[in-house]
Protein backbone atom coordinates (compact mmCIF):
# COMPACT_ATOMS: atom_id res chain seq x y z
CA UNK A 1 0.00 0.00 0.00
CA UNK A 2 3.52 2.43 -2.30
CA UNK A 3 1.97 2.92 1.96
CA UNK A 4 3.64 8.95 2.29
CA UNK A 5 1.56 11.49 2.35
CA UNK A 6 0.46 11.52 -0.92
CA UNK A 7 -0.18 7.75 -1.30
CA UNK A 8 -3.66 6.70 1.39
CA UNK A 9 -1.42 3.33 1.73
CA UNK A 10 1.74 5.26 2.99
CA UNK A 11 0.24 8.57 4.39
CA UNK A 12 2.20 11.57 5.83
CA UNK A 13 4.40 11.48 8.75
CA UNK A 14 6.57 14.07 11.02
CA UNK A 15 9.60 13.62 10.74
CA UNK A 16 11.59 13.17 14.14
CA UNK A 17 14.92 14.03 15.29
CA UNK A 18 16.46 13.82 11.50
CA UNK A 19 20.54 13.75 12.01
CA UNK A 20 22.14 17.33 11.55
CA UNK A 21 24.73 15.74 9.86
CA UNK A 22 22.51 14.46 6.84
CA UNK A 23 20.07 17.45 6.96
CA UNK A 24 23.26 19.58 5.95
CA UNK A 25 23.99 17.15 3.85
CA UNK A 26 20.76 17.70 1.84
CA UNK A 27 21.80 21.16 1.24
CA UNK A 28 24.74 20.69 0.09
CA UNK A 29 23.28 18.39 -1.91
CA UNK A 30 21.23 20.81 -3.64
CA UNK A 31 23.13 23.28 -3.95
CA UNK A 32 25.82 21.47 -5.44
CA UNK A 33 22.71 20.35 -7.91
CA UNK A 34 21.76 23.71 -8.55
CA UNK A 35 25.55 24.86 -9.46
CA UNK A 36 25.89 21.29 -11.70
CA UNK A 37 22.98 22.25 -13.53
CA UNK A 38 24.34 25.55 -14.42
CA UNK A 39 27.93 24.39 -15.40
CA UNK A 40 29.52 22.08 -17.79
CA UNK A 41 27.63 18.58 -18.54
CA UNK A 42 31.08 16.94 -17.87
CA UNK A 43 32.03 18.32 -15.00
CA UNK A 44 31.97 16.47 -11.56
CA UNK A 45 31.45 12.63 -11.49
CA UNK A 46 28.28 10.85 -12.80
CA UNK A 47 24.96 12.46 -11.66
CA UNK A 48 22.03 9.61 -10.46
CA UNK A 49 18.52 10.87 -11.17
CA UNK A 50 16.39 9.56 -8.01
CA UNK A 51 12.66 9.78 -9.03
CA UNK A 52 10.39 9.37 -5.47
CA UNK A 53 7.60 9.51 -3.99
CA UNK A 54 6.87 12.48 -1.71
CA UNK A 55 7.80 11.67 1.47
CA UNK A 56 9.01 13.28 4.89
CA UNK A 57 12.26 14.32 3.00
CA UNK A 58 14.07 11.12 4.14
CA UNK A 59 15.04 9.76 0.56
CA UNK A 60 16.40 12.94 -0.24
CA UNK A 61 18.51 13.15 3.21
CA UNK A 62 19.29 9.11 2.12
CA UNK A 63 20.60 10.34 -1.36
CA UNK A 64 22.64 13.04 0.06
CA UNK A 65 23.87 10.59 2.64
CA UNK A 66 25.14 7.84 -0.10
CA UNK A 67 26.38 10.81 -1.95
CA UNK A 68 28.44 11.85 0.44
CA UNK A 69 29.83 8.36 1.24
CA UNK A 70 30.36 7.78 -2.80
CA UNK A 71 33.61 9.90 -1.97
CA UNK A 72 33.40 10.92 -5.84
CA UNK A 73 32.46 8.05 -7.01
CA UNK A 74 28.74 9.55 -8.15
CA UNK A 75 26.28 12.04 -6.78
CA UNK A 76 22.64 11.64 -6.65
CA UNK A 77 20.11 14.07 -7.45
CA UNK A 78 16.74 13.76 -6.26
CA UNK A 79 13.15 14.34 -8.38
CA UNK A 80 9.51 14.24 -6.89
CA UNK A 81 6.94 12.18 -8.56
CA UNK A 82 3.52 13.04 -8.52
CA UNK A 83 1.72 12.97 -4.89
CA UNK A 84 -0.58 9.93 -5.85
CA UNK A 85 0.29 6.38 -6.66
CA UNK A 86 -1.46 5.98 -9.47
CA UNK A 87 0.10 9.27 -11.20
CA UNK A 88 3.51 7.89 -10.27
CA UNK A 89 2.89 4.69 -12.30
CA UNK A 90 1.66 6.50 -15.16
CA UNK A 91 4.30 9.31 -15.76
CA UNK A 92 6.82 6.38 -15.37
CA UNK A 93 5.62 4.24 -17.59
CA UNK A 94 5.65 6.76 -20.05
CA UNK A 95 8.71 7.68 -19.90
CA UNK A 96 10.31 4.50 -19.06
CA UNK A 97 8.31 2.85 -22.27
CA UNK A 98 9.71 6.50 -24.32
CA UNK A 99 13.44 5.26 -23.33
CA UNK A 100 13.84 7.76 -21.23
CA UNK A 101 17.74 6.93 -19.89
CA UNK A 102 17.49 9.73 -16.66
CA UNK A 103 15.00 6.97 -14.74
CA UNK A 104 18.79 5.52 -12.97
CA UNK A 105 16.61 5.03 -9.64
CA UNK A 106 13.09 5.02 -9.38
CA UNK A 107 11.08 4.18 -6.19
CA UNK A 108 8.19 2.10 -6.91
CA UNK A 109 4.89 0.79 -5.55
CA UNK A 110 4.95 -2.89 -5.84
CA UNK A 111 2.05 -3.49 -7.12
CA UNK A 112 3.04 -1.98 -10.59
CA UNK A 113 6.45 -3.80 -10.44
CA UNK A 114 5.09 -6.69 -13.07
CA UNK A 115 3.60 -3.76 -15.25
CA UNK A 116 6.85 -2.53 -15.49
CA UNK A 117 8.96 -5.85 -15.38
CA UNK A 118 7.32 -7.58 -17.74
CA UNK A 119 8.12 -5.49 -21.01
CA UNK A 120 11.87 -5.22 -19.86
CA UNK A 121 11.34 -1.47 -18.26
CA UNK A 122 13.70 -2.49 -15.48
CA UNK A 123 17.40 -3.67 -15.39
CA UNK A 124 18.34 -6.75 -14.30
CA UNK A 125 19.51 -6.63 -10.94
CA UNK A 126 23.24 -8.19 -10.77
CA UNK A 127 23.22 -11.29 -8.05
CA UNK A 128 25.53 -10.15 -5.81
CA UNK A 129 23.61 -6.86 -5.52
CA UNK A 130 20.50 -8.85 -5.21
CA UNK A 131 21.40 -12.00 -3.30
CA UNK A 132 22.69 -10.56 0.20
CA UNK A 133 20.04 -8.25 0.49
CA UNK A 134 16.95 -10.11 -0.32
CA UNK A 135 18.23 -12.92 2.34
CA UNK A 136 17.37 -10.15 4.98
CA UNK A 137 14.30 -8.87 3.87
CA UNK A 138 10.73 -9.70 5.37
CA UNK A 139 8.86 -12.07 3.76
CA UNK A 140 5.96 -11.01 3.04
CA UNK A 141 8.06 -7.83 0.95
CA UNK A 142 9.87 -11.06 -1.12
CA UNK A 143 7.07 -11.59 -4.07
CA UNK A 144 6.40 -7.69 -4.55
CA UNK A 145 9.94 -7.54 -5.80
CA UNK A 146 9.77 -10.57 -8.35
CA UNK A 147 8.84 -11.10 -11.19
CA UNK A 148 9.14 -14.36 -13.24
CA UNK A 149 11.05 -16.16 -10.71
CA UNK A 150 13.96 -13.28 -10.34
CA UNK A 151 14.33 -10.27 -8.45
CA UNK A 152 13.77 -6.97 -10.92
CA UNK A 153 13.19 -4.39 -7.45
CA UNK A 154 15.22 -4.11 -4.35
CA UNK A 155 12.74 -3.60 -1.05
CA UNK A 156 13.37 -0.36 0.41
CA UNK A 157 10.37 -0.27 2.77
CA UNK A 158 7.69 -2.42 3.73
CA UNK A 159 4.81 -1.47 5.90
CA UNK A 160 1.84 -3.21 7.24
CA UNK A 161 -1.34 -1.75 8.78
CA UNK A 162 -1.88 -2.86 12.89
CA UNK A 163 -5.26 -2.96 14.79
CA UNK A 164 -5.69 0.12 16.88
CA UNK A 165 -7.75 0.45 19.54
CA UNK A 166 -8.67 2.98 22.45
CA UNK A 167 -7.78 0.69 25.81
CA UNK A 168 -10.70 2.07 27.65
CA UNK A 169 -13.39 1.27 24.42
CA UNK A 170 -11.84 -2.07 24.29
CA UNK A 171 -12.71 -2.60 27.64
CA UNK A 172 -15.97 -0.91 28.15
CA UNK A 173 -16.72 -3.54 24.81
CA UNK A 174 -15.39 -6.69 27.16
CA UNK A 175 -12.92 -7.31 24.48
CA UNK A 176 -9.65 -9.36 25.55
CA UNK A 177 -7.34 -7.48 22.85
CA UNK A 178 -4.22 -10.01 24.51
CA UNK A 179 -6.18 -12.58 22.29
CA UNK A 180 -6.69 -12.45 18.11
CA UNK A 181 -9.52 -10.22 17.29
CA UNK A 182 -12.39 -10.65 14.64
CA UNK A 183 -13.47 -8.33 12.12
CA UNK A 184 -17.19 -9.37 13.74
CA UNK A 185 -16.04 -9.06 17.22
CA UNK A 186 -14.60 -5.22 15.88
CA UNK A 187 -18.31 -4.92 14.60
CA UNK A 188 -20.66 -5.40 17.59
CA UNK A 189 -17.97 -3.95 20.19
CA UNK A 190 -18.50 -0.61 17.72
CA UNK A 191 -21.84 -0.79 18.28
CA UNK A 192 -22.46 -1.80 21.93
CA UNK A 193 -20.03 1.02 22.42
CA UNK A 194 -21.23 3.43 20.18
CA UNK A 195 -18.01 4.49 18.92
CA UNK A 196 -16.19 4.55 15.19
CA UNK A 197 -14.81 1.54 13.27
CA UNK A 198 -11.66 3.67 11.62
CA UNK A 199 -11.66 2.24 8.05
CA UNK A 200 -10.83 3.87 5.09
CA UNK A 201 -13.60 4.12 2.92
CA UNK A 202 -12.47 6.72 0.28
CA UNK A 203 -12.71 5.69 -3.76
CA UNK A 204 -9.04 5.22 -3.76
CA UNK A 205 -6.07 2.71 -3.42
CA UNK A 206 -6.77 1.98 0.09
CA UNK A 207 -9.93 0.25 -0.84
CA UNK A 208 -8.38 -2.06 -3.34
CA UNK A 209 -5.90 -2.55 0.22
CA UNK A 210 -8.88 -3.67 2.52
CA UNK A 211 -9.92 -5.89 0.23
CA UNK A 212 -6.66 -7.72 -0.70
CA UNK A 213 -6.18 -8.21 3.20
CA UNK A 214 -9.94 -9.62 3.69
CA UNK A 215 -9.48 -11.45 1.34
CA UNK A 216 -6.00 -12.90 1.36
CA UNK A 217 -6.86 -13.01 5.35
CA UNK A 218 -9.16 -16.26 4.14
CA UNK A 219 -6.41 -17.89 2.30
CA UNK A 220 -7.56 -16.68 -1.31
CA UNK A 221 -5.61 -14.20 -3.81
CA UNK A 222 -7.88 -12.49 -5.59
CA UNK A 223 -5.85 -13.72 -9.17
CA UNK A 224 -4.72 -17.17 -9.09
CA UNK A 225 -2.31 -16.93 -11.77
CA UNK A 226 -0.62 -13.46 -11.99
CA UNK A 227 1.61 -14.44 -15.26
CA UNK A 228 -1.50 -15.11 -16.92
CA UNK A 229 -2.32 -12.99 -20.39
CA UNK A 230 -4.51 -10.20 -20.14
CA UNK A 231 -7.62 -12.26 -21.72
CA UNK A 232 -7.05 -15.56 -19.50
CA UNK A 233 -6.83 -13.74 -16.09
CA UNK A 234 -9.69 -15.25 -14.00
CA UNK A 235 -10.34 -13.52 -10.79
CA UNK A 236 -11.54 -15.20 -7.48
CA UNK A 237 -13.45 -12.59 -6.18
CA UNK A 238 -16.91 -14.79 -7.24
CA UNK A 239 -16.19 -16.80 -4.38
CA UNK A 240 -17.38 -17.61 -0.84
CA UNK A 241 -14.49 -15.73 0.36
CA UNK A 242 -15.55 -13.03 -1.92
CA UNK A 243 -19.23 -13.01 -0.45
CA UNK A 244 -17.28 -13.03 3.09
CA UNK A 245 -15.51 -9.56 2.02
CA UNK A 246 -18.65 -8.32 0.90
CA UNK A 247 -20.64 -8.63 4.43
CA UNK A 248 -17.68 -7.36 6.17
CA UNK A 249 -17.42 -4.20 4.22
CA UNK A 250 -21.08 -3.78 3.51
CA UNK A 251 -22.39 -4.56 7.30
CA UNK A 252 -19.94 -1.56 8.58
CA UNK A 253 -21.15 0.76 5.26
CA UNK A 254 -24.69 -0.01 6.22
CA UNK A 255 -24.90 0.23 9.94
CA UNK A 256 -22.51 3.73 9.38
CA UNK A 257 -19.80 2.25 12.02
CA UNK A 258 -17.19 4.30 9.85
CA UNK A 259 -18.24 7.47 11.20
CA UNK A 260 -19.66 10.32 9.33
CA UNK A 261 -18.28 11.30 6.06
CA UNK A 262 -16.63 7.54 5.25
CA UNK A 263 -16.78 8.01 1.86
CA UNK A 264 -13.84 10.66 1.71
CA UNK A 265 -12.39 9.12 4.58
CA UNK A 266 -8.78 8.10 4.13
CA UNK A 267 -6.06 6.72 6.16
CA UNK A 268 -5.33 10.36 7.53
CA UNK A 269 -8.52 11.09 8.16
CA UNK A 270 -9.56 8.00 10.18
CA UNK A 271 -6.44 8.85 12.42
CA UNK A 272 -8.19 11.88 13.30
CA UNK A 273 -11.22 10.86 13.76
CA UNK A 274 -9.52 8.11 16.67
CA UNK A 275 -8.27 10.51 18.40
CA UNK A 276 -11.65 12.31 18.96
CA UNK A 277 -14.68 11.29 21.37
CA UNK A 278 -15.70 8.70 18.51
CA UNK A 279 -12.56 6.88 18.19
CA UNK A 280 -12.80 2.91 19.13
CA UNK A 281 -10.48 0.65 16.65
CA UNK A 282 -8.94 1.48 13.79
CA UNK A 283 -6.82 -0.55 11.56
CA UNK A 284 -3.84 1.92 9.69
CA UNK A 285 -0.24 2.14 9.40
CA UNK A 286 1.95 2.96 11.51
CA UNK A 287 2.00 6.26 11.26
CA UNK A 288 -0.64 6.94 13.24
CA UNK A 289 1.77 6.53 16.25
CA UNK A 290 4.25 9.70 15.58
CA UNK A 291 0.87 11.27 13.86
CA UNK A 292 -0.75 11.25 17.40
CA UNK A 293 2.23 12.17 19.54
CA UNK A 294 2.79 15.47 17.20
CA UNK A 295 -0.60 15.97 18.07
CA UNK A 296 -0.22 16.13 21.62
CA UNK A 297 3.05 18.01 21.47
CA UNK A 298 1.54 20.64 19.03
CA UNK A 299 -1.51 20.59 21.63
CA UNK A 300 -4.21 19.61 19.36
CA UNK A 301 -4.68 16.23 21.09
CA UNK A 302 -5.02 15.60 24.93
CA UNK A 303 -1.78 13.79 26.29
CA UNK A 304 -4.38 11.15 27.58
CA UNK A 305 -5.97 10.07 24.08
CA UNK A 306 -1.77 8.71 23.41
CA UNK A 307 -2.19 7.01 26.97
CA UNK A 308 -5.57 5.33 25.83
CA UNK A 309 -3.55 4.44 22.66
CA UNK A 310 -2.74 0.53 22.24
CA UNK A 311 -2.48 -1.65 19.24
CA UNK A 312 -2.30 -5.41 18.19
CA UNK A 313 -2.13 -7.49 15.13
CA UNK A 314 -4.60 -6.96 12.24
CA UNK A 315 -8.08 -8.66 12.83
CA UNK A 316 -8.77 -12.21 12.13
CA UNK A 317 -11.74 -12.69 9.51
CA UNK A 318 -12.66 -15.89 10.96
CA UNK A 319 -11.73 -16.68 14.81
CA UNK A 320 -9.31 -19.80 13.56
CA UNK A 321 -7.23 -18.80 10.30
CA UNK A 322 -4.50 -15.92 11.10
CA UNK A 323 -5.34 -12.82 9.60
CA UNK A 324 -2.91 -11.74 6.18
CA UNK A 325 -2.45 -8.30 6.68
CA UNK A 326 -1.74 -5.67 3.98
CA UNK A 327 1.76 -4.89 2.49
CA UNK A 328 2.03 -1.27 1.60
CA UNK A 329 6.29 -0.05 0.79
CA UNK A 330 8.99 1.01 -1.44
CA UNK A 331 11.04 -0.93 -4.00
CA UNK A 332 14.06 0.56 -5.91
CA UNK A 333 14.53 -0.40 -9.22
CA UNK A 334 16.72 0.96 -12.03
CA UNK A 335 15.66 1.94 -15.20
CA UNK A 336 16.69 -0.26 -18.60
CA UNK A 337 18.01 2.49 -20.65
CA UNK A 338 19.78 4.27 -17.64
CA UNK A 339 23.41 5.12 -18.70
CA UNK A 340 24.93 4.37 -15.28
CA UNK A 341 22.91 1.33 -14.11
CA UNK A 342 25.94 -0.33 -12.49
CA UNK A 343 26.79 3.10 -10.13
CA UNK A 344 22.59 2.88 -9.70
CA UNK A 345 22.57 -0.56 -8.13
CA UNK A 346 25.62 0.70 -6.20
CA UNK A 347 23.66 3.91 -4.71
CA UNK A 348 20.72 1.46 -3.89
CA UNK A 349 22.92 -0.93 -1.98
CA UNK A 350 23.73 2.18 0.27
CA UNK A 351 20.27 3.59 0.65
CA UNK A 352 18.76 -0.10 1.64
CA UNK A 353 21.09 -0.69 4.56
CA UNK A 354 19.73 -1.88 7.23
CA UNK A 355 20.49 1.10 9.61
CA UNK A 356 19.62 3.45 6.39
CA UNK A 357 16.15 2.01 6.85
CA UNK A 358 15.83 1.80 10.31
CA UNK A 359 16.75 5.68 10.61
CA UNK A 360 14.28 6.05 7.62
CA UNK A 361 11.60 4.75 9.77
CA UNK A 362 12.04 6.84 12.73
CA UNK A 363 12.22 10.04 10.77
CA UNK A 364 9.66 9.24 8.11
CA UNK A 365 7.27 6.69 9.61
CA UNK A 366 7.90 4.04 7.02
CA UNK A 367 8.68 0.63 8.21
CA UNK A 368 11.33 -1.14 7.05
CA UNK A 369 11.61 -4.01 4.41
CA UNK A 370 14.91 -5.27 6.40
CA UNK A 371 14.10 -7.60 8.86
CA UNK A 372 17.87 -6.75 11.00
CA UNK A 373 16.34 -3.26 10.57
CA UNK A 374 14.36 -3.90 13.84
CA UNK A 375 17.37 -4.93 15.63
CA UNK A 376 18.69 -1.39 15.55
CA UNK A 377 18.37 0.69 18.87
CA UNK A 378 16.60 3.85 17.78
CA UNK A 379 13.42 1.41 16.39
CA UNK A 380 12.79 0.32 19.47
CA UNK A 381 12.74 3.81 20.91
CA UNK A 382 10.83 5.46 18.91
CA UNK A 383 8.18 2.50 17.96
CA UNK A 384 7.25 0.07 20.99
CA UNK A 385 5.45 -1.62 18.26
CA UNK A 386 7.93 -2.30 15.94
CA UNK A 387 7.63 -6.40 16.96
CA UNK A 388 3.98 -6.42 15.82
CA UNK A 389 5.21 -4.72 12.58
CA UNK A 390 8.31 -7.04 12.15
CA UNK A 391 5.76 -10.23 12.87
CA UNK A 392 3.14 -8.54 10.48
CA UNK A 393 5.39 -8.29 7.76
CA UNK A 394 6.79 -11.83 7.88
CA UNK A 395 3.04 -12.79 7.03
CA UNK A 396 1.75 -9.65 5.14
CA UNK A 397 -0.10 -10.00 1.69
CA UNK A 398 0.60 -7.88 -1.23
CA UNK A 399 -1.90 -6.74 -3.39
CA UNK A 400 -2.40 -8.51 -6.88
CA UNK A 401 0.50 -9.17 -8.72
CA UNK A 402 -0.17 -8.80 -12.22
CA UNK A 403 1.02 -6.54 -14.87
CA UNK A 404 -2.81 -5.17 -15.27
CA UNK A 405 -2.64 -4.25 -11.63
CA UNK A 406 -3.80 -0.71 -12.81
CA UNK A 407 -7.03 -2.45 -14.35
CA UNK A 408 -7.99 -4.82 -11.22
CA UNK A 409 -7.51 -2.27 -8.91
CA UNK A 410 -9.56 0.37 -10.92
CA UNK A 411 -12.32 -2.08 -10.75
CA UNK A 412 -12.22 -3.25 -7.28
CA UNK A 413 -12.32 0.75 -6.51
CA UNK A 414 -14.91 1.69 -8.83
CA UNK A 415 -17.64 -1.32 -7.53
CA UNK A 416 -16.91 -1.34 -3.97
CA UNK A 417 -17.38 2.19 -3.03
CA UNK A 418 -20.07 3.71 -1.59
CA UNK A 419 -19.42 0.27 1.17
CA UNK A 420 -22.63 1.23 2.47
CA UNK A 421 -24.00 -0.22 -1.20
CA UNK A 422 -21.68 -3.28 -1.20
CA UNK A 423 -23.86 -6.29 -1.02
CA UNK A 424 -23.65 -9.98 -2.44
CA UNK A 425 -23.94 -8.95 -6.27
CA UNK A 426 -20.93 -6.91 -5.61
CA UNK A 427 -17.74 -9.75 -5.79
CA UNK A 428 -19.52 -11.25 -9.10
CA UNK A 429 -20.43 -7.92 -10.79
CA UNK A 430 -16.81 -6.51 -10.05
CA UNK A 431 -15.30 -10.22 -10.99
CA UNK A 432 -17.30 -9.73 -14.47
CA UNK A 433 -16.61 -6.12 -15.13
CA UNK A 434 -12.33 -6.66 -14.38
CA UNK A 435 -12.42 -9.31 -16.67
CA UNK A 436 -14.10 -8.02 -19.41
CA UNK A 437 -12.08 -4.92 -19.51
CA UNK A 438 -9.48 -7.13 -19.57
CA UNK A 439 -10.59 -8.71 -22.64
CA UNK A 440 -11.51 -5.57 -24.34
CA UNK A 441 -15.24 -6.05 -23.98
CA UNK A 442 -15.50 -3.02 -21.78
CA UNK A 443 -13.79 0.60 -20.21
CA UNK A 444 -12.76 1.48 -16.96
């Protein structure tokens, strides 16, 4: 879910207690930018183009970190993509399908990895870039960085969405949170308590999200076969697990346990709405830790809404099968025609180290894709959650992998928002419409 501000599945975070050393760094970074852009084409050593995703300005502090440590060697320049995930696939995919040889590093949403992989968008990733890293990354990250049995993305971050819930609503509701929690327990302890279920019910990525996770929570992709051709793609989403997803979304649309206003309601939103009167349980990211403590530092939240604050794994659809949570993150890839793809997948093996990440996560509220990531000290400090999210992430579920990602999630948006209409036509009407856009018999 690629889960930073401008992306619902990575939305925005303070940053906290960024290092002097590589905030000065990022100036000199730009600046020596600005005075390379004004001089000779041949002066200086090689310039990387990064092209990210808006964030808390932690992959440009990374780049002018790996810069520094290049001692010469390169320099990498930094360049925003649009503020939504779906405008970042497009304007890459343009360009990277136009040739375009200034993609060197390119931070990607997984989900449009095999979109990208599958015409030959992406260098190959040498092994001995690939190999030592991928041994240490979380497992549920692995898949959203392959495609066709290799690795064609190197995980940068990895986040999963936790179950959060207001100790004192949990409970009033009798709920034992120690124990796994049910999507139908989180249902009737809204309502006996009279307080909001924080989903995110917006038109947008993060529905296509909730779904995967319901879903995949039941043991069943939505596309059994992701290599499949565009016209022999068969969804499952016709399925009892299908009608399953349905009630769950459609009970909490119908009996308005979102909270006013669900239909714009993203992952940002839903935060704020927990930390009102209303809030109950919520499942999000988590940024909706740091989110809450600037809160009560900047005075808009009482210092005893954070006390009330707990969290535990995401809920269970049915009381005996584990629950799949969602995979939101970051992979780095390197564009085909770049003309320095060998200093790239050097400048990537700096940014993904493991301490790289871990500082990335404190300061920007994205999890890491490392699993040794946790190990390091300032994780712990700043996120007495970070074992849930380690443990989530081992067992996290990525969103369909297919390289008509763009189409299935389109679909899945457009047919199960408003959820207070989703009902049991909706997992066979949406099945039916994906495919036959799919097979040119209809437009999104």
């Amino acid at each position: 879910m690629n889960d930073a501000v401008p992306d619902p599945t990575r939305p925005g975070r303070r940053r906290r207690g960024a290092p002097a050393r590589l905030v000065a760094s990022g100036v000199a970074l730009v600046l020596a930018a600005t005075v390379s852009a004004c001089g000779s084409a041949d002066a200086g050593p090689p310039e990387l183009t990064w092209y990210m995703n808006p964030d808390d300005g932690g992959q440009a502090e990374l780049a002018a970190q790996c810069t520094e440590e290049a001692d010469g060697e390169y320099t990498i320049a930094t360049s925003l993509l649009p503020r939504d995930a779906a405008s970042q696939r497009e304007q890459l995919a343009r360009r990277l399908a136009a040739g375009d040889s200034s993609l060197d590093i390119m931070s990607l949403d997984p989900p449009y990895i095999p979109e990208l992989a599958e015409p030959g968008f992406l260098a190959p990733i040498p092994a001995e870039i690939a190999d030592p890293i991928m041994e240490d990354v979380a497992e549920g990250a692995v898949p959203g960085a392959m495609w066709n049995d290799e690795v064609v993305a190197i995980p940068f971050s990895a986040s999963t969405q936790l179950l959060w819930y207001r100790k004192s609503v949990a409970e009033e509701a009798g709920l034992d949170m120690s124990q796994p929690v049910t999507w139908d327990q989180l249902i009737d302890a809204a309502e006996a308590t009279d307080t909001d279920l924080g989903i995110h019910g917006i038109r947008a990525e993060s529905m296509t999200v909730w779904v995967t996770a319901l879903m995949e929570s039941q043991g069943q992709p939505i596309i059994e076969d992701p290599e499949a051709p565009a016209d022999e793609v068969e969804l499952s989403l016709d399925s009892p697990a299908g009608q399953e997803t349905a009630r769950i979304i459609g009970t909490i649309g119908a009996e308005g346990l979102g909270g006013p206003g669900v239909t714009t309601q993203d992952e940002n939103v839903a935060v704020s709405r927990f930390q009102s009167d209303r809030g109950g349980f919520m499942v999000n990211w988590p940024f909706a830790y740091p989110s809450t403590q600037a809160a009560v530092e900047q005075g808009t939240v009482e210092q005893e809404v954070l006390d009330d604050i707990a969290w535990t794994y995401y809920p269970r659809v049915a009381e005996d099968q584990e629950a799949a949570p969602p995979l939101g993150g970051i992979n780095l890839g390197v564009g085909a025609h770049s003309e320095h793809q060998e200093l790239a997948f050097a400048a990537i093996d700096c940014i993904v180290r493991p301490e790289n990440q871990a500082e990335y996560f404190v300061t920007n509220g994205n999890a890491p894709a490392s699993i040794s990531a946790f190990d390091e000290p300032i994780v712990a400090d700043e996120f007495p959650m970070a074992p849930e999210i380690r443990d989530s992430l081992q067992r996290a579920k990525a969103r369909p992998r297919t390289p008509y990602y763009n189409e299935v999630s389109l679909g899945i948006q457009q047919h199960w928002t408003p959820i207070n209409e989703v009902g049991e036509s909706t997992p066979a009407q949406t099945q039916e419409f994906i495919q036959d856009v799919l097979r040119g018999d209809a437009l999104l």
